[in-house]
Protein backbone atom coordinates (compact mmCIF):
# COMPACT_ATOMS: atom_id res chain seq x y z
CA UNK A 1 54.02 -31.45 -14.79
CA UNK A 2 50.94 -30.65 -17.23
CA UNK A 3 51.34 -29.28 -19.80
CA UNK A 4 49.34 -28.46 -23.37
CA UNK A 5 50.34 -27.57 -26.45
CA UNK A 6 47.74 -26.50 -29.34
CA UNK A 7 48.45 -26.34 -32.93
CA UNK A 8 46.69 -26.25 -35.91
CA UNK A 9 45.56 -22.48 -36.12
CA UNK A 10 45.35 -20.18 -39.00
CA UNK A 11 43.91 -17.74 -41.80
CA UNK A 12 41.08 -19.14 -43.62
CA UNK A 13 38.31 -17.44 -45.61
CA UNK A 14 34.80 -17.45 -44.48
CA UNK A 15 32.85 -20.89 -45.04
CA UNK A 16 36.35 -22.45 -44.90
CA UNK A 17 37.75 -24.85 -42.19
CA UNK A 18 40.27 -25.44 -39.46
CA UNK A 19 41.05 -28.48 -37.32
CA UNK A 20 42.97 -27.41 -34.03
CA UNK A 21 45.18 -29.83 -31.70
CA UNK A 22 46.03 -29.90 -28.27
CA UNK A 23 48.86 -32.48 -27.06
CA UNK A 24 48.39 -33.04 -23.12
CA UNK A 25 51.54 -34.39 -21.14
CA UNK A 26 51.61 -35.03 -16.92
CA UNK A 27 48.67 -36.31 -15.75
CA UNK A 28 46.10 -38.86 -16.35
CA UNK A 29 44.39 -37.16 -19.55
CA UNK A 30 41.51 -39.55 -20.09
CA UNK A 31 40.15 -38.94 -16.34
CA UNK A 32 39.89 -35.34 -17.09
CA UNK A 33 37.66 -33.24 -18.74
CA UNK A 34 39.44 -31.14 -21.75
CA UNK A 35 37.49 -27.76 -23.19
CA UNK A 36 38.17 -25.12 -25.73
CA UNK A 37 37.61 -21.78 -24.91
CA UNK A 38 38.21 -18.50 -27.15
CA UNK A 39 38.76 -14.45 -26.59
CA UNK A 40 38.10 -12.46 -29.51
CA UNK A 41 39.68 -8.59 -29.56
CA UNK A 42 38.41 -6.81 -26.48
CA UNK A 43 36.43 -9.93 -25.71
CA UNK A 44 35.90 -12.29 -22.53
CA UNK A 45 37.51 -15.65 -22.99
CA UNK A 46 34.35 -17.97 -23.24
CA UNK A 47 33.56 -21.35 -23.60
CA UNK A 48 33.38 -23.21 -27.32
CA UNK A 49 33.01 -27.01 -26.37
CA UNK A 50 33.89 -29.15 -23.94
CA UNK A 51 34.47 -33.13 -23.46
CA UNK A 52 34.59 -35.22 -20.38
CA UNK A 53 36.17 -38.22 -19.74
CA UNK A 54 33.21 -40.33 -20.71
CA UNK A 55 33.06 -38.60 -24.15
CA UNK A 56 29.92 -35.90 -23.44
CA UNK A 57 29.77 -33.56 -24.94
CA UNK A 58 28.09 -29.53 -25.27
CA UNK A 59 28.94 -26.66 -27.25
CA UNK A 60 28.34 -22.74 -27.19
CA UNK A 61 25.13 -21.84 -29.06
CA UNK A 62 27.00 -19.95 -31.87
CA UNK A 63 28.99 -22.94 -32.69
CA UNK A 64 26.63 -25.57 -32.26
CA UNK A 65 26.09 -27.73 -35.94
CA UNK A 66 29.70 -26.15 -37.27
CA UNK A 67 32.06 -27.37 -34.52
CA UNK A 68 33.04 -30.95 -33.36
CA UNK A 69 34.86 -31.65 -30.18
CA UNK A 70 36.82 -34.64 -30.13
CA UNK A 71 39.60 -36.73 -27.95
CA UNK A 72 42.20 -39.25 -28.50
CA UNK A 73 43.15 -40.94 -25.17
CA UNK A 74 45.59 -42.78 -27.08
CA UNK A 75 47.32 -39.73 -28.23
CA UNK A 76 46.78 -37.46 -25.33
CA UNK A 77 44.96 -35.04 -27.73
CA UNK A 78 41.91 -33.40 -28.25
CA UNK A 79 40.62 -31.93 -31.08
CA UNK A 80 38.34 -29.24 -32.49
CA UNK A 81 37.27 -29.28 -36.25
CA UNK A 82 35.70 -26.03 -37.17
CA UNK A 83 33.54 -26.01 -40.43
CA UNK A 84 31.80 -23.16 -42.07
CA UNK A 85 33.51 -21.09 -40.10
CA UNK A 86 32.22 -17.21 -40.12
CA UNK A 87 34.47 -13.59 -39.42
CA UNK A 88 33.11 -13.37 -35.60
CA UNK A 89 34.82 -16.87 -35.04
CA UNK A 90 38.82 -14.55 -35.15
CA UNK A 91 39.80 -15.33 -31.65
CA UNK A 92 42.83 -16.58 -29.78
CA UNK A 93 42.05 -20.43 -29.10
CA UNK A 94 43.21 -21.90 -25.80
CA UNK A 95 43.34 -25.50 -24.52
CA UNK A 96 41.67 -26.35 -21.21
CA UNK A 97 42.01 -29.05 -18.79
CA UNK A 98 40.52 -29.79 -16.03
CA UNK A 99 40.97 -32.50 -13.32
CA UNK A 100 38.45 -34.50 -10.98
CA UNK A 101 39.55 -32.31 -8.47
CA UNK A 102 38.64 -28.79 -10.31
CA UNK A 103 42.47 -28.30 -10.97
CA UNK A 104 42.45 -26.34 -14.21
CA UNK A 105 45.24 -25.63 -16.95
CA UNK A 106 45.51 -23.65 -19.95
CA UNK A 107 47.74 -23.83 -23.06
CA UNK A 108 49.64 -21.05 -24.85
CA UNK A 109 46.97 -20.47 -27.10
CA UNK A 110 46.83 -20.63 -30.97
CA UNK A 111 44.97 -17.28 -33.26
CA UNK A 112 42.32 -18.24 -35.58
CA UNK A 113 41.10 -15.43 -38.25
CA UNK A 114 38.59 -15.96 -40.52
CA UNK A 115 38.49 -13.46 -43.35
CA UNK A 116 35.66 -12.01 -45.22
């Protein structure tokens, strides 16, 4: 059974930084490709950055040069460190995996709010 657990989330002040977790179980993590998506307050949920199983990365625009997506096969984890981060980056932070055969999972979720 997969499963994912994040962790790491917070208050911070603008300019400030978070690094969030997410601790896979089940599965064979480092075949799969692991994401992080967000949904603000009456927002979509959209894509922040992603990772595939060969380490390649991409990121949304509005976090590209602040944001670093990052895995531990080892561990089962993947990571997200979040520099200079900015008031319009306050959303709910989910986990996302997805398998070689488009078989997708989500975690709990863990709120991020950056303060002004």
């Amino acid at each position: 059974q997969v499963q994912l657990v994040e962790s790491g989330g917070g208050l911070v002040q603008a300019g400030g930084s978070l690094r969030l977790s997410c601790v896979a179980s089940g599965g064979v993590f480092s075949r799969d490709t692991m994401a992080w998506y967000r949904q603000g307050p009456g927002k979509q949920r959209d894509l922040v950055a992603a990772i595939t199983s060969d380490a390649t990365t991409n990121y949304a625009d509005s976090v590209k040069g602040r944001f670093t997506i990052s895995r531990d096969n080892g561990k089962s984890t993947v990571y997200l460190q979040m520099n200079s981060l900015k008031p319009e980056d306050t959303a709910v932070y989910y986990c996302n995996r997805k398998t070689r055969w488009g078989i997708e999972y989500w975690g709990p979720g863990t709120q991020v709010t950056v303060s002004s």
